[in-house]
N, C-alpha and C. Protein backbone atom coordinates (compact mmCIF):
# COMPACT_ATOMS: atom_id res chain seq x y z
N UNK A 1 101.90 99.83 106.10
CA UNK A 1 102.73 99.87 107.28
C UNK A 1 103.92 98.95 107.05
N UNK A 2 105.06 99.55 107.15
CA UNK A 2 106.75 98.28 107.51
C UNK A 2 107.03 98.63 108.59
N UNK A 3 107.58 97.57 108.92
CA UNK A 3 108.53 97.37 110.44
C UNK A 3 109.80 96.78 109.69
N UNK A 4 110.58 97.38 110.41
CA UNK A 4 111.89 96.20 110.20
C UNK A 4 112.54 96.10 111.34
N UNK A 5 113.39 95.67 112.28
CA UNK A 5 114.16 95.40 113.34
C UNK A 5 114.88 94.38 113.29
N UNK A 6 115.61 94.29 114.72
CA UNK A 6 116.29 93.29 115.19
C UNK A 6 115.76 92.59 116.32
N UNK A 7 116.20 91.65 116.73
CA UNK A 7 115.93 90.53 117.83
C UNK A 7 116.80 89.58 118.44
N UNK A 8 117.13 89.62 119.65
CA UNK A 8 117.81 88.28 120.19
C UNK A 8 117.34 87.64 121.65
N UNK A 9 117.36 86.56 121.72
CA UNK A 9 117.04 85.82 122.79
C UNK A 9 118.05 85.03 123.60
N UNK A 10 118.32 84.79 124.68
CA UNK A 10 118.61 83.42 125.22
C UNK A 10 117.79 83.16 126.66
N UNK A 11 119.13 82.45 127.11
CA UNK A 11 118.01 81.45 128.19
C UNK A 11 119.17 80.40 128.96
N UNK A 12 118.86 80.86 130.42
CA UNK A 12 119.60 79.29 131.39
C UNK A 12 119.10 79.12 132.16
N UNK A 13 118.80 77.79 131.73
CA UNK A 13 117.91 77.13 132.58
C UNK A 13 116.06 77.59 131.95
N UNK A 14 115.31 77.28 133.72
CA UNK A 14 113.79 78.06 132.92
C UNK A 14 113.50 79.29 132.70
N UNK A 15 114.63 80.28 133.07
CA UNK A 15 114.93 81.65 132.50
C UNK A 15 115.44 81.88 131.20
N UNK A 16 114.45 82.91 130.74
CA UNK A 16 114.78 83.57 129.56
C UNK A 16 114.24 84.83 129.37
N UNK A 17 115.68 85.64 128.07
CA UNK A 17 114.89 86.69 128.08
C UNK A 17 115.17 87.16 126.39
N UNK A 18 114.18 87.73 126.20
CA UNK A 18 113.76 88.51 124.68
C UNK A 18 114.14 89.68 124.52
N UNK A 19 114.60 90.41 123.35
CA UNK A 19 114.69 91.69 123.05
C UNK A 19 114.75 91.81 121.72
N UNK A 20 114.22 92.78 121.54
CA UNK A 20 113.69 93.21 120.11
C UNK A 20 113.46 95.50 120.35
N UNK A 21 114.07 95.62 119.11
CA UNK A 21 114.36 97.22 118.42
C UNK A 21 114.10 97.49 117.12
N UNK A 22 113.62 98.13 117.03
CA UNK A 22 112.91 97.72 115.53
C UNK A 22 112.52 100.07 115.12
N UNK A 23 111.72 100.28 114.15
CA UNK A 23 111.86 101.16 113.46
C UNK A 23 110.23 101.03 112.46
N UNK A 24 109.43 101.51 112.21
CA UNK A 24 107.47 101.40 111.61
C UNK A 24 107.05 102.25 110.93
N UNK A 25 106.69 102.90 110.09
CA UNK A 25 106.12 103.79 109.14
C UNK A 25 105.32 103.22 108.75
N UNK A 26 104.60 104.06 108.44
CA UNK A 26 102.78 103.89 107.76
C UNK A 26 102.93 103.93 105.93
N UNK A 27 103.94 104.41 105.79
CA UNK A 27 104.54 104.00 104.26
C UNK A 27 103.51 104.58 103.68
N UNK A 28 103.09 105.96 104.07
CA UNK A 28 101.55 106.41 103.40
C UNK A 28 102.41 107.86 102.51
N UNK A 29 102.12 108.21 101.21
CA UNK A 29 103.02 108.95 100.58
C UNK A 29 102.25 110.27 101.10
N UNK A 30 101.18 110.62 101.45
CA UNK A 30 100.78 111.81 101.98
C UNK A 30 99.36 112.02 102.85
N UNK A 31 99.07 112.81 103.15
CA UNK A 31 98.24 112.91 104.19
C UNK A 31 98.16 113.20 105.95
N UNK A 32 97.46 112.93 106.80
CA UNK A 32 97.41 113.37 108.01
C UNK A 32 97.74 111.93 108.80
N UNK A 33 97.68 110.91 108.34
CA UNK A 33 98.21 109.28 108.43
C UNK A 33 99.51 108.92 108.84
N UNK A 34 100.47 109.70 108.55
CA UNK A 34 101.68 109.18 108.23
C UNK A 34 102.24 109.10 109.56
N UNK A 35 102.58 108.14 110.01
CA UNK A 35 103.24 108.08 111.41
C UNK A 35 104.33 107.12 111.14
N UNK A 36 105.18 107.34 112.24
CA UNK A 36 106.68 106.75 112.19
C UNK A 36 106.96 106.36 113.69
N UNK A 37 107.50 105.47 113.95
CA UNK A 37 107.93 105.44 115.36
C UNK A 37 109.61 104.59 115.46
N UNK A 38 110.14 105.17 117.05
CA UNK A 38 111.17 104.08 116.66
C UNK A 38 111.28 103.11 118.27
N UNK A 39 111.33 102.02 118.45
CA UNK A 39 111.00 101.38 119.46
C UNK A 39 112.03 100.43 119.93
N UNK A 40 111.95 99.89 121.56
CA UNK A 40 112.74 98.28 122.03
C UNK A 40 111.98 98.07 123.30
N UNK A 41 111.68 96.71 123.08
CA UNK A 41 111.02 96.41 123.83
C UNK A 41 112.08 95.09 124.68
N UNK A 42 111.70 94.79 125.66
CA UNK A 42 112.46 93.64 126.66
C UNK A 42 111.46 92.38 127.33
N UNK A 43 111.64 91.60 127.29
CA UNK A 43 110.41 90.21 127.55
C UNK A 43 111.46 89.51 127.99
N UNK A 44 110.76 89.27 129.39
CA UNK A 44 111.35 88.13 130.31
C UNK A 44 110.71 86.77 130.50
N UNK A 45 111.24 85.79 130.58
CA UNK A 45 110.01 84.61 130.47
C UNK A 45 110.97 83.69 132.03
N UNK A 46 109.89 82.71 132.36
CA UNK A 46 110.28 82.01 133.54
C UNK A 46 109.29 81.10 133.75
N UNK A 47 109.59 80.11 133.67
CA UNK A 47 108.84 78.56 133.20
C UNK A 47 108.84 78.09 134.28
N UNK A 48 107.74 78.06 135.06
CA UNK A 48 107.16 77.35 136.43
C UNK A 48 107.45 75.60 135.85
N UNK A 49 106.75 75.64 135.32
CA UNK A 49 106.69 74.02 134.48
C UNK A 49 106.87 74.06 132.65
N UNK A 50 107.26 73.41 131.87
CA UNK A 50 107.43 73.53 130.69
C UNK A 50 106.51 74.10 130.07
N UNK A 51 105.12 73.66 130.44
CA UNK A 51 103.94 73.96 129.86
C UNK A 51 103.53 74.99 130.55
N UNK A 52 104.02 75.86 131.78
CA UNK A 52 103.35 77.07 131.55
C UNK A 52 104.61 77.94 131.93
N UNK A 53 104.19 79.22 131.75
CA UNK A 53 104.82 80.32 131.62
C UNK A 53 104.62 81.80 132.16
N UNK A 54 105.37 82.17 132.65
CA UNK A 54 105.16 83.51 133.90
C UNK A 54 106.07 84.50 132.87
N UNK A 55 105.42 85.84 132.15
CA UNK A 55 106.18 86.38 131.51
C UNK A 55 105.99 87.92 131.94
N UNK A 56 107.20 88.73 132.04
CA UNK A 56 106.63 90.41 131.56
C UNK A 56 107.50 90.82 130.86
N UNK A 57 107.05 91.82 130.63
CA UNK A 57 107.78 92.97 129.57
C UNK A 57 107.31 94.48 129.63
N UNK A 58 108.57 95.06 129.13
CA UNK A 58 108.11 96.50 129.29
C UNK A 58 109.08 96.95 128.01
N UNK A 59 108.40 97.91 127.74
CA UNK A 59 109.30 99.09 126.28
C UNK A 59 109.08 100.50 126.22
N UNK A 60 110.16 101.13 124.92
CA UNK A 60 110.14 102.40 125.48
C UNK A 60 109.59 102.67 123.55
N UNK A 61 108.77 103.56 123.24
CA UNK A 61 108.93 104.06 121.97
C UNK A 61 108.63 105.74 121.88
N UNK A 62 109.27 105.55 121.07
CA UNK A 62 108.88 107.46 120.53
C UNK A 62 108.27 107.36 118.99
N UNK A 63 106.89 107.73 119.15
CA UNK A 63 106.49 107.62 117.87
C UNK A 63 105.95 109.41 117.59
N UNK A 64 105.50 109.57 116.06
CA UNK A 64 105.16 110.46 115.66
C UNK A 64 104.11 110.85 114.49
N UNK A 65 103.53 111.81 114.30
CA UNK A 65 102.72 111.87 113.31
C UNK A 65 103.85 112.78 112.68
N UNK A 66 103.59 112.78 111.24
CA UNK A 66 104.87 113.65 110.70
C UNK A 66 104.21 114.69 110.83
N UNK A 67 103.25 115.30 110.49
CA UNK A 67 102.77 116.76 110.86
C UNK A 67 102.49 117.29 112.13
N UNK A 68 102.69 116.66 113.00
CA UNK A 68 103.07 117.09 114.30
C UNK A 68 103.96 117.79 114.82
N UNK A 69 104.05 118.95 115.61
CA UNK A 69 105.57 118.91 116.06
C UNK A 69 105.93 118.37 116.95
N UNK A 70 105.42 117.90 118.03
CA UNK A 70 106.17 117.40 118.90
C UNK A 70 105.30 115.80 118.71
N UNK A 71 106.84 114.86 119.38
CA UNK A 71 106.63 113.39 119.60
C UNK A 71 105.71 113.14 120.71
N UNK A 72 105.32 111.57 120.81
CA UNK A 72 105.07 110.60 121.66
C UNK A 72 105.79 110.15 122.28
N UNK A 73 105.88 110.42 123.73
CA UNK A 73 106.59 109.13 124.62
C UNK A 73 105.59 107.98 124.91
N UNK A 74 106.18 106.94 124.50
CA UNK A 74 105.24 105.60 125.36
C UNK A 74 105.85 104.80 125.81
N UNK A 75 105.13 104.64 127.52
CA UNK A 75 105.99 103.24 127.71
C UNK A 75 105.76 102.81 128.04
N UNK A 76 105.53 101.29 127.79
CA UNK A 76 104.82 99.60 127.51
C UNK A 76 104.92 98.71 128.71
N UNK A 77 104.17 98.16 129.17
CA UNK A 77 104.32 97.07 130.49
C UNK A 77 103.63 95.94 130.04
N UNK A 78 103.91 94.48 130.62
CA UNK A 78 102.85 93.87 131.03
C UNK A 78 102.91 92.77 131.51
N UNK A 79 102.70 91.63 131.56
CA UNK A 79 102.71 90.62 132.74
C UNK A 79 101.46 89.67 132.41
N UNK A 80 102.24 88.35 132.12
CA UNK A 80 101.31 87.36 131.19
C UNK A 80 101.77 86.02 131.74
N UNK A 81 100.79 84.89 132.06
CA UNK A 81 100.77 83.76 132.16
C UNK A 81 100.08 82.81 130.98
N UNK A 82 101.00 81.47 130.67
CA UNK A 82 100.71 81.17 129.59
C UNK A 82 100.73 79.43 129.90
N UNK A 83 99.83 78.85 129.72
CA UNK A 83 99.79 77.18 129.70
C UNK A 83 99.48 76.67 128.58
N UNK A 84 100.15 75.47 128.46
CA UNK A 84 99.55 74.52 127.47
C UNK A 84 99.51 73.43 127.77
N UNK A 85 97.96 72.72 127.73
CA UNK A 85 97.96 71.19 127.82
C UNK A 85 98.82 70.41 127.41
N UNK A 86 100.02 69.29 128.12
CA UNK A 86 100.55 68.68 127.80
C UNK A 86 99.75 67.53 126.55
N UNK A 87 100.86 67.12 125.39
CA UNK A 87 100.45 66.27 124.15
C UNK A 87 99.10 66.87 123.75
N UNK A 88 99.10 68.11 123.89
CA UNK A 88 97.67 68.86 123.10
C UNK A 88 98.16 69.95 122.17
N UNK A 89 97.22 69.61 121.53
CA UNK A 89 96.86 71.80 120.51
C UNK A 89 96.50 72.74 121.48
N UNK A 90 95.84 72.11 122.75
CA UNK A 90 95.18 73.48 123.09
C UNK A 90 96.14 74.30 124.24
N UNK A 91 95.82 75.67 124.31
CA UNK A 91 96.71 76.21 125.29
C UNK A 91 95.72 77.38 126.08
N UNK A 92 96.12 78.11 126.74
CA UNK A 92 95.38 79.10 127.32
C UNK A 92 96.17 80.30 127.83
N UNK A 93 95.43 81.46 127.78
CA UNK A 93 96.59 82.68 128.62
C UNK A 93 95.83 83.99 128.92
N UNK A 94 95.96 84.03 130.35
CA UNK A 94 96.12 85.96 130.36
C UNK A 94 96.91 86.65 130.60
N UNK A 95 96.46 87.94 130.31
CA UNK A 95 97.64 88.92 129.94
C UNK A 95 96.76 90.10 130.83
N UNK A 96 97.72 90.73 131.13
CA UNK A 96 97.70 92.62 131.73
C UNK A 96 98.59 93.50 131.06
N UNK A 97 98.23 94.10 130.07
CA UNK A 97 99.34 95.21 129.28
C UNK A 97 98.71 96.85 129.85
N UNK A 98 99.97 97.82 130.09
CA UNK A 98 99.88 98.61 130.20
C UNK A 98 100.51 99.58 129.38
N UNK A 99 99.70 101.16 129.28
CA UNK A 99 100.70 101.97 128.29
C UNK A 99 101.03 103.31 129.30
N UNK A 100 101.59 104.31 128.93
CA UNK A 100 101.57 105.27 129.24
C UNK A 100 102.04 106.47 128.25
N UNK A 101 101.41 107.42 127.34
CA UNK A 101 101.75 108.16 126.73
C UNK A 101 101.84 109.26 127.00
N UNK A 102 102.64 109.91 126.78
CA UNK A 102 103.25 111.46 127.20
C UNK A 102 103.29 112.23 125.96
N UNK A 103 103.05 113.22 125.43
CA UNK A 103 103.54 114.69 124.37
C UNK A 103 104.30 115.31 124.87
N UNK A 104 105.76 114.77 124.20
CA UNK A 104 106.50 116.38 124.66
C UNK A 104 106.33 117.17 124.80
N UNK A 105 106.73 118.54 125.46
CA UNK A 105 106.09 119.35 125.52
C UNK A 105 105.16 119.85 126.53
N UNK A 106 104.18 118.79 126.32
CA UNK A 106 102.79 119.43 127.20
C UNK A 106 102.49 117.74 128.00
N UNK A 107 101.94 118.25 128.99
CA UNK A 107 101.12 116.80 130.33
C UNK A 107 99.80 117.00 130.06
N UNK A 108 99.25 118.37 129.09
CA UNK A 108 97.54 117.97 128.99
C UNK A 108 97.03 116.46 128.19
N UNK A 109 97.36 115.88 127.47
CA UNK A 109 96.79 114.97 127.06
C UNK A 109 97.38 113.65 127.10
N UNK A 110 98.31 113.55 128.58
CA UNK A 110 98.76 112.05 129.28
C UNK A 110 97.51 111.50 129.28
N UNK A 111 98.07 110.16 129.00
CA UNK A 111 96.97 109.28 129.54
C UNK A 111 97.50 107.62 129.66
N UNK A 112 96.78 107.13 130.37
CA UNK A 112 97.26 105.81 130.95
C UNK A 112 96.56 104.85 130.51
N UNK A 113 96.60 103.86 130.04
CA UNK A 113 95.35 102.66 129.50
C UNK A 113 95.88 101.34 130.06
N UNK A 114 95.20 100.70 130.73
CA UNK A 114 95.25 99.45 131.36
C UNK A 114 94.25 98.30 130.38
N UNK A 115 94.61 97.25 130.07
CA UNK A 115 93.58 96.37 129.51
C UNK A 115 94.11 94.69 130.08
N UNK A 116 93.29 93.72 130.11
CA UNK A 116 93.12 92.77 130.91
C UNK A 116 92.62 91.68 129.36
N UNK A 117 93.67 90.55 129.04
CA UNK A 117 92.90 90.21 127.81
C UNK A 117 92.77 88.30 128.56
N UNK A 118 92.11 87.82 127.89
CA UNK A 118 91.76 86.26 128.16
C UNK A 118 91.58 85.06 126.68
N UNK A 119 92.42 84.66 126.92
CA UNK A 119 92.28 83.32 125.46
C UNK A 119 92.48 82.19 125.36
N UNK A 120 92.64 81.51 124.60
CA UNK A 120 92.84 80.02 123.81
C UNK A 120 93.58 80.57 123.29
N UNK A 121 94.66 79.33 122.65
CA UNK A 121 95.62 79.41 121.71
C UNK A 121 95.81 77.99 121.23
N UNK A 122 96.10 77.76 119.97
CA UNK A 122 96.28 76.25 119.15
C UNK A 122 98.01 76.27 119.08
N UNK A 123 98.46 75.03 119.20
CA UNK A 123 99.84 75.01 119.19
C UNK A 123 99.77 74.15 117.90
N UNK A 124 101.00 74.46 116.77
CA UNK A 124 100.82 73.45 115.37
C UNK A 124 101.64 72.72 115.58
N UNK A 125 103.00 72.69 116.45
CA UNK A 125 104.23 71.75 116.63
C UNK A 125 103.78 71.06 118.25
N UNK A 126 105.21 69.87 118.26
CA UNK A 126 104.48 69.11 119.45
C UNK A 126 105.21 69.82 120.68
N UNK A 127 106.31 70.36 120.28
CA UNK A 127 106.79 70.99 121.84
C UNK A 127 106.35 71.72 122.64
N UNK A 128 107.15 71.71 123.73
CA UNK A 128 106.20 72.57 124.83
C UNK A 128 106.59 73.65 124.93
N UNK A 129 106.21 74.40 125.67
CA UNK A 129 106.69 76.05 125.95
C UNK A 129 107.58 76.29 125.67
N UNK A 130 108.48 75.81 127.15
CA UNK A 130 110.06 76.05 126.67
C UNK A 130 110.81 76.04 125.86
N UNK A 131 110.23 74.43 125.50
CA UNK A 131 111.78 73.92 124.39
C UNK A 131 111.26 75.13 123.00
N UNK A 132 109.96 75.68 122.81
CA UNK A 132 110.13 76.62 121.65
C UNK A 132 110.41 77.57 121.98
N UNK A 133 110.63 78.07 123.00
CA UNK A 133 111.39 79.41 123.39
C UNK A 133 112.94 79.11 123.47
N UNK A 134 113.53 78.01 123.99
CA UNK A 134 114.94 77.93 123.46
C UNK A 134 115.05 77.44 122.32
N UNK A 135 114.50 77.30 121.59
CA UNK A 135 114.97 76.62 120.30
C UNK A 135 114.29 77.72 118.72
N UNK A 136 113.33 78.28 119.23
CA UNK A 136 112.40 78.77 117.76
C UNK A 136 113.11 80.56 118.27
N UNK A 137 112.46 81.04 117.30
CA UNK A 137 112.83 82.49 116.66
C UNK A 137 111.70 82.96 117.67
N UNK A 138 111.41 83.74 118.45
CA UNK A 138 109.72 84.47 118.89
C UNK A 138 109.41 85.11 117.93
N UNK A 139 110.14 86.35 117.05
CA UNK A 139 109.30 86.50 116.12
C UNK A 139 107.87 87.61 116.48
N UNK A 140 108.06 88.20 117.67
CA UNK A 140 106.97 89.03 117.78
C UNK A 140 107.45 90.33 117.54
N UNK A 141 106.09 91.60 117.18
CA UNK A 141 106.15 92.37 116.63
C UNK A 141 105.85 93.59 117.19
N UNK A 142 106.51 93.94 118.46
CA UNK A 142 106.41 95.42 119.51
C UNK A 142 106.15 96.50 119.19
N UNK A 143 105.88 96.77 117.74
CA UNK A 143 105.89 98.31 117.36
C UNK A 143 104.52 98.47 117.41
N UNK A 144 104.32 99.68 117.97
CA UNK A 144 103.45 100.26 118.61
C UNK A 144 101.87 100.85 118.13
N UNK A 145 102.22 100.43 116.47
CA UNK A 145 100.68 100.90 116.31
C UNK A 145 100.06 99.31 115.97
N UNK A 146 100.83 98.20 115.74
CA UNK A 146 99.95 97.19 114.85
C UNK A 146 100.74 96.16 115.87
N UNK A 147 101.33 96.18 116.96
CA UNK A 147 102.47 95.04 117.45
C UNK A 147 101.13 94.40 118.38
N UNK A 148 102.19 92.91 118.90
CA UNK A 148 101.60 92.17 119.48
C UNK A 148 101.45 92.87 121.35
N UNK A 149 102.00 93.85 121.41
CA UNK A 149 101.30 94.35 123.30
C UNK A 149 100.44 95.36 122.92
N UNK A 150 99.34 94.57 123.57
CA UNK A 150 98.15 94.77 123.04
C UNK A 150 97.55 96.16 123.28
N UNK A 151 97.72 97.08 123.99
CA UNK A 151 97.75 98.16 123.71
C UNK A 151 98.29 99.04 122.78
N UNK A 152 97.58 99.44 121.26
CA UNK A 152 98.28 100.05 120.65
C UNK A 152 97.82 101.44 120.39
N UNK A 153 98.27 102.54 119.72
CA UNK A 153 97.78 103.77 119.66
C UNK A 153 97.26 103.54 118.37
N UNK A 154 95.87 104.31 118.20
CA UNK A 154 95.09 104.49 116.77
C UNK A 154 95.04 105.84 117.17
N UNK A 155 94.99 106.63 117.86
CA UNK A 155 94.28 107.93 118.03
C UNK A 155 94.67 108.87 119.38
N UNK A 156 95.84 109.62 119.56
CA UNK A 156 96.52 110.47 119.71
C UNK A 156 95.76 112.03 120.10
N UNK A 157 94.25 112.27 119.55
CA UNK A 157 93.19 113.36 120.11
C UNK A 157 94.18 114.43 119.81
């Protein structure tokens, strides 16, 4: 699998927002495998306190199996709160991601998937939320079969 894309961020004040467009192939030279998609996704962030974080996002992709004829519409939601213990490693977060996939073409095999996730997270630097959201790269990876919103497609039926 490659991804390649683009990305930019800013931010004023405890508002910020993310965007990322990017392009995925399965880089598979033959077979029933080979999928391609092309994607942009949008992430909003809004910092109650440094250490935590009120985020959503939503995206649009069109992906494909190459032996298919007709594409995938999908489109991405979700809505995430994120803390981290001040002068700690440790952090915590949930998330609500949503999908919605469509086949051109045809509405028989829409379908909607809701998932609800819960975690820990280790921080390796000392800053807090914010200052690494104005200052670091995010660096996340939206494309749709292997990306970080956590709903991804393996299986299309």
């Amino acid at each position: 699998m490659g991804t390649i894309g683009v990305e930019g961020q800013t931010g004023v004040g405890p508002f910020h927002v993310y965007g990322q467009a990017g392009y995925t192939d399965t880089l598979a030279w033959s077979g029933d495998d080979k999928l391609r998609a092309y994607y942009a996704h949008l992430e909003t962030r809004y910092f109650l306190e440094p250490n935590l974080m009120l985020s959503a996002d939503a995206g649009y992709s069109r992906a494909k199996e190459i032996y298919e004829d007709e594409p995938h519409d999908l489109w991405r939601w979700g809505l995430n709160l994120e803390w981290r213990a001040p002068s700690s490693w440790w952090g915590a977060f949930v998330s609500y991601q949503g999908v919605f996939d469509h086949e051109t073409g045809t509405s028989i095999d829409d379908f909607t998937n809701h998932s609800v996730f819960a975690g820990l997270t280790i921080h390796f630097d000392p800053g807090t939320l914010e200052s690494k959201s104005e200052s670091d790269a995010t660096l996340k990876n939206f494309n749709p079969f292997t990306g970080v919103n956590h709903v991804r497609m393996f299986d299309w039926n």
